[in-house]
N, C-alpha and C. Protein backbone atom coordinates (compact mmCIF):
# COMPACT_ATOMS: atom_id res chain seq x y z
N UNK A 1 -22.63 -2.18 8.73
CA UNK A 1 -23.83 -2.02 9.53
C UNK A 1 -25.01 -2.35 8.63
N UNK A 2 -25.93 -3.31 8.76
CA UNK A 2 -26.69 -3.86 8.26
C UNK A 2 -27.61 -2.87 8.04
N UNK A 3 -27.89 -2.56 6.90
CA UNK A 3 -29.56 -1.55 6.68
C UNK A 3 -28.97 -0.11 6.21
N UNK A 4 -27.39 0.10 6.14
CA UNK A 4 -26.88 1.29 6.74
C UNK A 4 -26.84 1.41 4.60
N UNK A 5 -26.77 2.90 4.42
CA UNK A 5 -26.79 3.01 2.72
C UNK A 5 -25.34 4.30 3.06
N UNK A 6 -23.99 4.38 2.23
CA UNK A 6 -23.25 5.07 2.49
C UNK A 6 -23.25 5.60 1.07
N UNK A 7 -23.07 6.44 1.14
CA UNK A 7 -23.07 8.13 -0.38
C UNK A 7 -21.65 8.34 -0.58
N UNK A 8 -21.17 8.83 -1.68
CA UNK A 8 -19.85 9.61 -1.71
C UNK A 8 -20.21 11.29 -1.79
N UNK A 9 -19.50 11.56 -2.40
CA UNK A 9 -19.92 13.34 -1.88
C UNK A 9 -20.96 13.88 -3.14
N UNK A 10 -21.26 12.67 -3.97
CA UNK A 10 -21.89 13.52 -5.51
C UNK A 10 -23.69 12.47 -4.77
N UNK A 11 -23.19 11.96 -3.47
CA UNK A 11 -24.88 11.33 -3.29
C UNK A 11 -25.09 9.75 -3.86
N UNK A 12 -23.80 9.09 -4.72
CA UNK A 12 -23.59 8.14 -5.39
C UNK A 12 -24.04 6.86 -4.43
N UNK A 13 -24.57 6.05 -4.16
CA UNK A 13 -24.94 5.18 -2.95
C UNK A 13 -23.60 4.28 -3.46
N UNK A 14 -22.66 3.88 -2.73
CA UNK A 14 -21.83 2.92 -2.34
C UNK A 14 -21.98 1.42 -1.57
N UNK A 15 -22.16 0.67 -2.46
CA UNK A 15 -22.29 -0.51 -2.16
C UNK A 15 -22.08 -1.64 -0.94
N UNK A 16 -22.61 -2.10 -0.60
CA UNK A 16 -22.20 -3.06 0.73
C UNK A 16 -22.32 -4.37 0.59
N UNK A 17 -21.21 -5.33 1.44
CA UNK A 17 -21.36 -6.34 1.19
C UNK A 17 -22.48 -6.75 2.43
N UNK A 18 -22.98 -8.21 2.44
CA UNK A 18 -23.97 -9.19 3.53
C UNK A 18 -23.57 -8.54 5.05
N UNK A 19 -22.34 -7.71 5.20
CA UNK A 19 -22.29 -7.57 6.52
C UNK A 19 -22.26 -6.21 6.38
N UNK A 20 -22.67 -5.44 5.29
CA UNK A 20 -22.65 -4.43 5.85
C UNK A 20 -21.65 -3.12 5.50
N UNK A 21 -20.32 -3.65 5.19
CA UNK A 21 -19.10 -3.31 4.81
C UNK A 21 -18.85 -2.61 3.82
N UNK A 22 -19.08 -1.46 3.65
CA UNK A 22 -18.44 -0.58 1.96
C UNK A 22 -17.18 -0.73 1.71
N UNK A 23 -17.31 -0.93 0.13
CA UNK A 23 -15.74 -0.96 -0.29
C UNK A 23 -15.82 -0.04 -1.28
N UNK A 24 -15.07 1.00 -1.66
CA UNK A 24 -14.60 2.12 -2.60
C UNK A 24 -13.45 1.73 -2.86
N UNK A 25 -13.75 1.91 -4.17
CA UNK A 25 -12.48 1.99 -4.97
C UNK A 25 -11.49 3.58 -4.55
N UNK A 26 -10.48 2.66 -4.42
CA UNK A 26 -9.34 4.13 -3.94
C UNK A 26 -8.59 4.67 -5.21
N UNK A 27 -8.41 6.00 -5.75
CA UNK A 27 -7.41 6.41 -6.59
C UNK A 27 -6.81 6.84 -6.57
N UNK A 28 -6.86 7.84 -5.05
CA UNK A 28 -6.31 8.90 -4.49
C UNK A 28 -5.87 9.02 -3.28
N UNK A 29 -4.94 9.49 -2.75
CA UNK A 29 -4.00 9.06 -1.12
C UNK A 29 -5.23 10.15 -0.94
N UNK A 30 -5.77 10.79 0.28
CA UNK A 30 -6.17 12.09 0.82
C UNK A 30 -7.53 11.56 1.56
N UNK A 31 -8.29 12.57 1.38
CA UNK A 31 -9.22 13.07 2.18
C UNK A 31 -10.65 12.40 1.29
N UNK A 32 -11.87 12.16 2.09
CA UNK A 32 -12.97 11.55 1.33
C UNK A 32 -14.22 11.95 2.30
N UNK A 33 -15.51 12.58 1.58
CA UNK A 33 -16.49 12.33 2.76
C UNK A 33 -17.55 11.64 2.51
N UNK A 34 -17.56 10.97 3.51
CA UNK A 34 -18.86 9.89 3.52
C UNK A 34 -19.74 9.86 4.13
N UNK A 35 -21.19 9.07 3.31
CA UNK A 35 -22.29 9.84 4.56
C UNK A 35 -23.03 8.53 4.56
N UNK A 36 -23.07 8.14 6.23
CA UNK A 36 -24.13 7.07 6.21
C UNK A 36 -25.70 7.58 6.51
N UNK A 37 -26.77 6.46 5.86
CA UNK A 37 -27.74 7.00 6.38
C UNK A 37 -28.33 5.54 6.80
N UNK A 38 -28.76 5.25 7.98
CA UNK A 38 -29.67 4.07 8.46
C UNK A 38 -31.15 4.14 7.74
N UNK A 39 -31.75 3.13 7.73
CA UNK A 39 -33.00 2.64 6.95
C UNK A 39 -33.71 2.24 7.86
N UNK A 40 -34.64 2.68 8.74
CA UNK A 40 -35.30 1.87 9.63
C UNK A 40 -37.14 1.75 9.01
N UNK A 41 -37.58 1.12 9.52
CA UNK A 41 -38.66 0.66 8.98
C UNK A 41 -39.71 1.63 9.03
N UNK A 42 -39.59 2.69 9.50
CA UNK A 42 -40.38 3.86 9.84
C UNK A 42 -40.16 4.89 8.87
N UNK A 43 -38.57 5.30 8.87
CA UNK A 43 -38.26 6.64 8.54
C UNK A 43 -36.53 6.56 8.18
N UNK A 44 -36.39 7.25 7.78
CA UNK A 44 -34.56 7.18 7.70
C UNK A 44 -33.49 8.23 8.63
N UNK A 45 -32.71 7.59 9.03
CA UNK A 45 -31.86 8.29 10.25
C UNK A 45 -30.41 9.19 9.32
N UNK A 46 -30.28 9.92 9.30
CA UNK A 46 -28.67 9.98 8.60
C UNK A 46 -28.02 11.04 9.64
N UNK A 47 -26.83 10.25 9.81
CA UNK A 47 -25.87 10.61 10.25
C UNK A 47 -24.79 12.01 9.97
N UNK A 48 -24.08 12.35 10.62
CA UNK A 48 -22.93 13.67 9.97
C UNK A 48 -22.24 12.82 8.97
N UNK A 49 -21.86 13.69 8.00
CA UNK A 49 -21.00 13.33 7.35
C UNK A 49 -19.80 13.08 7.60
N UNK A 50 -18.93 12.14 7.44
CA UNK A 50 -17.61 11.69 8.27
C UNK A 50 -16.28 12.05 7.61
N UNK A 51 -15.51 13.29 7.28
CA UNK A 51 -14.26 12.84 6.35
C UNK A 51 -13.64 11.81 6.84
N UNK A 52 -13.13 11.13 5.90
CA UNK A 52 -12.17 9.37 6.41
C UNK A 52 -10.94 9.94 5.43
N UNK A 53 -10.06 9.98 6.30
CA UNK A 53 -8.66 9.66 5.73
C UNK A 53 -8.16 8.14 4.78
N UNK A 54 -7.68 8.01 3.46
CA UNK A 54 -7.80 7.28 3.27
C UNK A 54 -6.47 7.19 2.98
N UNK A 55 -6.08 6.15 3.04
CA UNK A 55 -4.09 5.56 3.52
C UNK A 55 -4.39 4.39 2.33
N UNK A 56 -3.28 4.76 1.44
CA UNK A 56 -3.63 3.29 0.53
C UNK A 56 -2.91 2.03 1.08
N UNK A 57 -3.15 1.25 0.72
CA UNK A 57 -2.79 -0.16 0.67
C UNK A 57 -1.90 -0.55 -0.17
N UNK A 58 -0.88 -0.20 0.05
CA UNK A 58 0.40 0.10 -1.43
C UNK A 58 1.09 -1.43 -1.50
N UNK A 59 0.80 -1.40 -3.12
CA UNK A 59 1.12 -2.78 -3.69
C UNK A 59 2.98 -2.92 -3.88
N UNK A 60 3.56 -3.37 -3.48
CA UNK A 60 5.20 -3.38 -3.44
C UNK A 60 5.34 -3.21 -5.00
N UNK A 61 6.65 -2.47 -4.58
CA UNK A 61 7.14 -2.26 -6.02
C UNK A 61 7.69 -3.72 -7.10
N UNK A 62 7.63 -3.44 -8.16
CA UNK A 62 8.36 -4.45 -8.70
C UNK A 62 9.75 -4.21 -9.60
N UNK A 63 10.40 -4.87 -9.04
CA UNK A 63 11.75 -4.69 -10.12
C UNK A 63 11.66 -6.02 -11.36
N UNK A 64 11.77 -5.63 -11.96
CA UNK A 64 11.43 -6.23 -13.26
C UNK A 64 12.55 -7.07 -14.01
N UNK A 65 13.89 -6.54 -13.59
CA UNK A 65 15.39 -7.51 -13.91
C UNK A 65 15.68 -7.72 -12.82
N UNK A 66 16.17 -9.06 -13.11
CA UNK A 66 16.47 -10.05 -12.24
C UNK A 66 17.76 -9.65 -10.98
N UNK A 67 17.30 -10.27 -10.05
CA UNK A 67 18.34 -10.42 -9.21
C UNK A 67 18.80 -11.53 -8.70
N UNK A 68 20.27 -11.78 -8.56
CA UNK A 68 21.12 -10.65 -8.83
C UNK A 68 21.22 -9.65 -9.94
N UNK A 69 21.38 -8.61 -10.24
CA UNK A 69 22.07 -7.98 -11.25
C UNK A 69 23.27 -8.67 -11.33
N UNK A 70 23.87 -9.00 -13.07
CA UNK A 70 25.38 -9.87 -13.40
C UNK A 70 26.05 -8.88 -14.34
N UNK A 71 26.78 -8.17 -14.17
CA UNK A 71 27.47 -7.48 -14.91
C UNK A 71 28.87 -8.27 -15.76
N UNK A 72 29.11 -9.39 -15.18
CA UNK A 72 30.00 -10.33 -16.14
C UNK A 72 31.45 -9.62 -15.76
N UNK A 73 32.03 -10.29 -17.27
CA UNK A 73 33.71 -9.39 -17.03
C UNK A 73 33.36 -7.96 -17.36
N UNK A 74 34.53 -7.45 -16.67
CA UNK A 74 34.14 -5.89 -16.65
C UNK A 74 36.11 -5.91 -16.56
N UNK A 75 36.40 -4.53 -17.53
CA UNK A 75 37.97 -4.51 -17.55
C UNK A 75 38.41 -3.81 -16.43
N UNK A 76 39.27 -4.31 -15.63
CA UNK A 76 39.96 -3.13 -14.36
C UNK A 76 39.72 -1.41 -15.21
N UNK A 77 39.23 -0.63 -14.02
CA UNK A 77 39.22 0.66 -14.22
C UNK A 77 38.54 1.42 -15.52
N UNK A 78 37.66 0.41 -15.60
CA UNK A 78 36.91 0.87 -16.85
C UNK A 78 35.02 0.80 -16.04
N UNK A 79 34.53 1.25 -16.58
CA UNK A 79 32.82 1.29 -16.37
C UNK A 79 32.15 0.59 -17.47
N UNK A 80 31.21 -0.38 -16.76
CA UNK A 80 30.14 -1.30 -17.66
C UNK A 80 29.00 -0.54 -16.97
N UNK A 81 28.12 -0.30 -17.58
CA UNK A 81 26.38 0.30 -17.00
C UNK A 81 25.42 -0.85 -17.34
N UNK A 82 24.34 -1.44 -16.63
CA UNK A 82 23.33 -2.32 -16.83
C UNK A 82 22.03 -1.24 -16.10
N UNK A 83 20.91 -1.68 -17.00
CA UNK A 83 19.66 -0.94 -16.31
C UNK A 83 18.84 -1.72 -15.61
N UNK A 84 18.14 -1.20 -14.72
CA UNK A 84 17.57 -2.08 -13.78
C UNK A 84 16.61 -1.05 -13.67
N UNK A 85 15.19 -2.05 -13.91
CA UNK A 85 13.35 -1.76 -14.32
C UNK A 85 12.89 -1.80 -13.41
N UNK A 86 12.39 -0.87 -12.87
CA UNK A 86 11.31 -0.63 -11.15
C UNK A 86 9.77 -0.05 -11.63
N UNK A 87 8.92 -1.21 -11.47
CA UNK A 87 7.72 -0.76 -11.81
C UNK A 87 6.79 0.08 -10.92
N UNK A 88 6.23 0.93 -10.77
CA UNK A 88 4.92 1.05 -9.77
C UNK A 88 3.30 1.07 -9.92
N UNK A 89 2.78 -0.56 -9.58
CA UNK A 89 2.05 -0.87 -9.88
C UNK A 89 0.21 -0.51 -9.18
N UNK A 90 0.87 0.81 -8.89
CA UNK A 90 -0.02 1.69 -8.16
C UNK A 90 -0.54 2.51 -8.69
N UNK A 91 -2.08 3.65 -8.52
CA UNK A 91 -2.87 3.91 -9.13
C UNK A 91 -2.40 5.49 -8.77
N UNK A 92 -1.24 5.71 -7.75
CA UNK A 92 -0.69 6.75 -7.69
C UNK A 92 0.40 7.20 -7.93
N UNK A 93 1.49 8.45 -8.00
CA UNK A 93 2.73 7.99 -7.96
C UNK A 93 3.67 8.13 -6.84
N UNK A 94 5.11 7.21 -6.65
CA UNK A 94 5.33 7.55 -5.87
C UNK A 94 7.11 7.58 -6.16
N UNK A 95 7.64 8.22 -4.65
CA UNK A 95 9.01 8.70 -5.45
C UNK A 95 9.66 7.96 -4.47
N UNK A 96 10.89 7.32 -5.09
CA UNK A 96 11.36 6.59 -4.79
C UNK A 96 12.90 6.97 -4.79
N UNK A 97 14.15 6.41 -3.79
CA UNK A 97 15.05 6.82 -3.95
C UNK A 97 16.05 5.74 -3.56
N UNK A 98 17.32 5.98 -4.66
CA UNK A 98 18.23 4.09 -4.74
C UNK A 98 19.72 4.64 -4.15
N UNK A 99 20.00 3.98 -3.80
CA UNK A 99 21.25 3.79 -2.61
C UNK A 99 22.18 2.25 -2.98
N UNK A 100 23.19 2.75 -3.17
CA UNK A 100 23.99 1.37 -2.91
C UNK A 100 24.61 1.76 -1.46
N UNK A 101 24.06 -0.11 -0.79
CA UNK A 101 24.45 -0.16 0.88
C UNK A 101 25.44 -1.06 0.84
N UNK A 102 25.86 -2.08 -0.36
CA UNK A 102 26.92 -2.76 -0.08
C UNK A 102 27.71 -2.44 -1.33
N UNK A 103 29.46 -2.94 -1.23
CA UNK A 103 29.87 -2.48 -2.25
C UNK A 103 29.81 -1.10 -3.12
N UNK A 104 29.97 0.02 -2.33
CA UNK A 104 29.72 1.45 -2.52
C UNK A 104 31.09 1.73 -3.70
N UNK A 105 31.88 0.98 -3.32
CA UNK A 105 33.63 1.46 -3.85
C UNK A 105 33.37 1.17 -5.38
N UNK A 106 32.91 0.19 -5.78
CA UNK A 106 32.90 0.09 -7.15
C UNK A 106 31.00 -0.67 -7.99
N UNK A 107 30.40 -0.51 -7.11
CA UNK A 107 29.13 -0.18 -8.09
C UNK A 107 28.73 1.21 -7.37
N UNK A 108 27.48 1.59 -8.32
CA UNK A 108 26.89 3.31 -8.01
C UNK A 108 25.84 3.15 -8.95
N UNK A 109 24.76 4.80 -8.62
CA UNK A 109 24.12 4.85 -9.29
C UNK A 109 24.05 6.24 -9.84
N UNK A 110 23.90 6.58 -11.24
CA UNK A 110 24.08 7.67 -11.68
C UNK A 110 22.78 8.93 -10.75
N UNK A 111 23.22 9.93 -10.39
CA UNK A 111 22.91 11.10 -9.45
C UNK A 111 21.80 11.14 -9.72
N UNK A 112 21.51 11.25 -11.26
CA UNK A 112 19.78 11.86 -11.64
C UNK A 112 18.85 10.63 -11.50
N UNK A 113 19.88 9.33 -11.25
CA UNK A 113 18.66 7.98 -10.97
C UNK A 113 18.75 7.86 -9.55
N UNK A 114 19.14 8.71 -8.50
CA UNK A 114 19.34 8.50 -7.24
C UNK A 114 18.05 8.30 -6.31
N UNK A 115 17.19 9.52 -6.98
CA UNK A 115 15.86 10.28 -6.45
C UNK A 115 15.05 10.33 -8.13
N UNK A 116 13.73 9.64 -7.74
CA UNK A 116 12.74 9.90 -9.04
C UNK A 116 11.48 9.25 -8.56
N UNK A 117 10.63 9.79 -9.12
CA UNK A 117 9.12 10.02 -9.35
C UNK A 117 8.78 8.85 -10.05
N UNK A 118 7.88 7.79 -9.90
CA UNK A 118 7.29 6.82 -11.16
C UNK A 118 5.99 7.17 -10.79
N UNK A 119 5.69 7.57 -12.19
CA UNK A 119 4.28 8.12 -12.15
C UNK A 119 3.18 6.79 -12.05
N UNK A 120 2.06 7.00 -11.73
CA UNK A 120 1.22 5.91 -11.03
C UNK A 120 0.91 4.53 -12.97
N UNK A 121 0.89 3.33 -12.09
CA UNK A 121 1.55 2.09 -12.96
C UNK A 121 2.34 2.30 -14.12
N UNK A 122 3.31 2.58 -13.98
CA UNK A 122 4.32 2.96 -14.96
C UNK A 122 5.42 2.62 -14.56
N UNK A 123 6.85 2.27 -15.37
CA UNK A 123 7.96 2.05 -14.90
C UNK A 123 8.95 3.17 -15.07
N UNK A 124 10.31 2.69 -14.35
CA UNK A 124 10.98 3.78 -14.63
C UNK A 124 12.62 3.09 -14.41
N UNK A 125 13.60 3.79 -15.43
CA UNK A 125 15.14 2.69 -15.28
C UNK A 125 15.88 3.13 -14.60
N UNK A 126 16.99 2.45 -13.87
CA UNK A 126 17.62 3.25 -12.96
C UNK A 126 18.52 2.33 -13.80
N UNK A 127 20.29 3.33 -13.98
CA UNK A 127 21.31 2.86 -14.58
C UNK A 127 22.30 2.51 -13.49
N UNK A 128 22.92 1.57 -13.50
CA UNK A 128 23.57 0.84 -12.27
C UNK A 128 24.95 0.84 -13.02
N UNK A 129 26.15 1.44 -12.42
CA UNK A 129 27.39 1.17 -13.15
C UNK A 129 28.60 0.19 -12.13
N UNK A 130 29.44 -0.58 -12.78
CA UNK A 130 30.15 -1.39 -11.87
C UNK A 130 31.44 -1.19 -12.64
N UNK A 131 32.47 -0.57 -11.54
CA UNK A 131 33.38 -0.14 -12.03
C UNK A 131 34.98 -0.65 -11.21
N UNK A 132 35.14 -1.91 -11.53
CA UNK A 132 36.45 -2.87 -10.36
C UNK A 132 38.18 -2.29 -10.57
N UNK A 133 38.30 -2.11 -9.54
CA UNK A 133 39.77 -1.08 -9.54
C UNK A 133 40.96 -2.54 -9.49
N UNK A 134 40.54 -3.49 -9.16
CA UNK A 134 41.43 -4.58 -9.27
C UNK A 134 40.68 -6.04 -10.11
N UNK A 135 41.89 -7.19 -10.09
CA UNK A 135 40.79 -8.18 -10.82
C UNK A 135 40.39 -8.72 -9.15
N UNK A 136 38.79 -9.69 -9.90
CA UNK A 136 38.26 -10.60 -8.74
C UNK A 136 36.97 -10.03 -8.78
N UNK A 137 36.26 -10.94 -8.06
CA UNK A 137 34.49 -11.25 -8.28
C UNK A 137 34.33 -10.05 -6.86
N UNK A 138 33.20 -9.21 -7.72
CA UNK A 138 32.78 -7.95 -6.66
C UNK A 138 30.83 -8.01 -6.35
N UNK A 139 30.95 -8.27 -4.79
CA UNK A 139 29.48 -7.87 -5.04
C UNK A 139 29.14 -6.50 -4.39
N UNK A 140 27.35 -6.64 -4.20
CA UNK A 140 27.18 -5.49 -3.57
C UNK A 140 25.77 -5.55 -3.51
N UNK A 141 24.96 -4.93 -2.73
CA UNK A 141 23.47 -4.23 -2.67
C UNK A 141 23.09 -3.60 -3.36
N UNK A 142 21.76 -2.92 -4.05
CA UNK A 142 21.28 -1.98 -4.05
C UNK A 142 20.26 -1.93 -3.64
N UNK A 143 19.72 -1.10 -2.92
CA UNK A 143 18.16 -0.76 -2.50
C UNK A 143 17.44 -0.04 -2.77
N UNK A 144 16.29 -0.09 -3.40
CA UNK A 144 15.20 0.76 -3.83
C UNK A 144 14.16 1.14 -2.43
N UNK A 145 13.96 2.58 -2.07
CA UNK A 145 13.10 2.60 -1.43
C UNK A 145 11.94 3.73 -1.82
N UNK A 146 10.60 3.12 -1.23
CA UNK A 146 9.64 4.25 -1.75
C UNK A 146 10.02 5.12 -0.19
N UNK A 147 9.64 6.53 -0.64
CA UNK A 147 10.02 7.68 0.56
C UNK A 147 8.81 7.51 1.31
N UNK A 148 8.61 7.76 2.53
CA UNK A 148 7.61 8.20 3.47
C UNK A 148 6.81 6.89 4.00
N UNK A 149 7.52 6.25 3.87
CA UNK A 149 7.00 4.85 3.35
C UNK A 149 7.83 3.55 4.48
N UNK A 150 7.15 2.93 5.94
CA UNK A 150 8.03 2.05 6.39
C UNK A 150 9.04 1.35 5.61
N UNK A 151 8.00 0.67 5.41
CA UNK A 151 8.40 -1.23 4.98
C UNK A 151 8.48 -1.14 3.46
N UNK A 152 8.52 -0.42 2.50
CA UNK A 152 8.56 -0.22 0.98
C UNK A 152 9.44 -0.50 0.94
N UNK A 153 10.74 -0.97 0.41
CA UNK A 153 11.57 -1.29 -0.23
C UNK A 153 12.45 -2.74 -0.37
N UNK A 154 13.11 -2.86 -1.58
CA UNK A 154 13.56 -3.69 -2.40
C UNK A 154 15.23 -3.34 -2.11
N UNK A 155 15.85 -4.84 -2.42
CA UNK A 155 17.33 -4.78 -2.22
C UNK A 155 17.39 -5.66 -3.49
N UNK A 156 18.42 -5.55 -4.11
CA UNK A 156 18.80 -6.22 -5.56
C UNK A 156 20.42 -6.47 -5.18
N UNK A 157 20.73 -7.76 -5.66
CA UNK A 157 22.15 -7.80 -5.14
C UNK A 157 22.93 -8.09 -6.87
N UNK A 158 24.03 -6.99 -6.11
CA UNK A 158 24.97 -6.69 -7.98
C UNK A 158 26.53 -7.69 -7.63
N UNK A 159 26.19 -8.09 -8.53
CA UNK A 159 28.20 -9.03 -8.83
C UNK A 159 28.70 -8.70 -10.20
N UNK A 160 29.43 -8.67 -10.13
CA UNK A 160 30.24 -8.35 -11.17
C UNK A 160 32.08 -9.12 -11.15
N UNK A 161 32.74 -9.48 -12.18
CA UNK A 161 34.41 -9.51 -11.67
C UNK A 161 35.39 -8.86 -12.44
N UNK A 162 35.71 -8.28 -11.80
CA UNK A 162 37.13 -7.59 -12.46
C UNK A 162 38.26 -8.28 -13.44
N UNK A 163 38.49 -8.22 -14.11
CA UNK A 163 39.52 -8.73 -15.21
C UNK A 163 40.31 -7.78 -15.67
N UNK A 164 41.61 -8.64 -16.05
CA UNK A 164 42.99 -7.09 -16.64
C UNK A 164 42.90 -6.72 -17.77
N UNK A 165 43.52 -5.59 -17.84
CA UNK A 165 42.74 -5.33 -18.79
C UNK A 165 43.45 -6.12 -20.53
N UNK A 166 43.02 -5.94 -21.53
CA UNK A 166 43.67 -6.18 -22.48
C UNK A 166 45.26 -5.47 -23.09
N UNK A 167 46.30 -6.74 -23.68
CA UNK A 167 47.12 -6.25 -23.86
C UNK A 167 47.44 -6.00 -24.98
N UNK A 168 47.97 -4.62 -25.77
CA UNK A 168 47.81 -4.46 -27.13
C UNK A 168 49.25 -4.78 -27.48
């Protein structure tokens, strides 16, 4: 709104662009109050103060190793572990929780990397184990999802192949 001057709660005047438009920097998911006041050529009008809910604009996560995940030869009935880097490149944190949806029988993810917290832009490892009960090339899913959250999440696809084991 052209002429319009918007405050944060310390009285700070918040900037506008040619049309009018405030932009605040967001740091925080919650609650904010804002106060417009009009400028008219006489006198100044101000308005109630408005709390605005503020919903961030959440930047997708990043996984940081590649996908596929390649776990290579792996011996029948034995466990290989590879880590796999999930960044959150957000100014908050958020908790996130990993699921294997394909190939459940022989990849997994260790319990305490199931469900976790990445504190705001920071990363965090999740240990991925692939464990082939016969020989032959195994794949599978994993999915990272942020909680509470539609459209947040990441699928990483794991292969790995089974081989016999060594003969002594």
């Amino acid at each position: 709104i052209a002429g319009t001057i918007f405050t944060d709660e310390s009285s700070k005047p918040i900037e506008t662009d040619e049309n009018g438009t405030a932009v605040i920097e967001i740091t925080e998911i919650g609650f904010v109050n804002v106060q417009a006041t009009k400028q008219t050529s006489e006198d100044k009008q101000q308005y109630d103060t408005a709390e605005t809910l503020i919903k961030s604009v959440f930047d997708p996560l990043n996984v940081t190793t590649d996908s596929p995940v390649k776990f290579g030869d792996v011996r029948v009935e034995t466990t290989a572990t590879t880590p796999v880097t999930v960044e959150n490149p957000n100014p908050t944190p958020v908790d996130v929780e990993t699921e294997i949806t394909e190939g459940e029988t022989v990849f997994g993810v260790n319990e305490s990397d199931s469900t976790q917290t990445i504190p705001a832009n920071d990363t965090i490892t999740i240990d991925v184990t692939h464990t082939p009960f016969q020989r032959g090339v195994s794949s599978g899913v994993m999915r990272i999802t942020v909680e509470g959250r539609d459209v947040q999440s990441k699928q990483i696809e794991l292969t790995g192949d089974g081989v016999s084991p060594r003969l002594e």
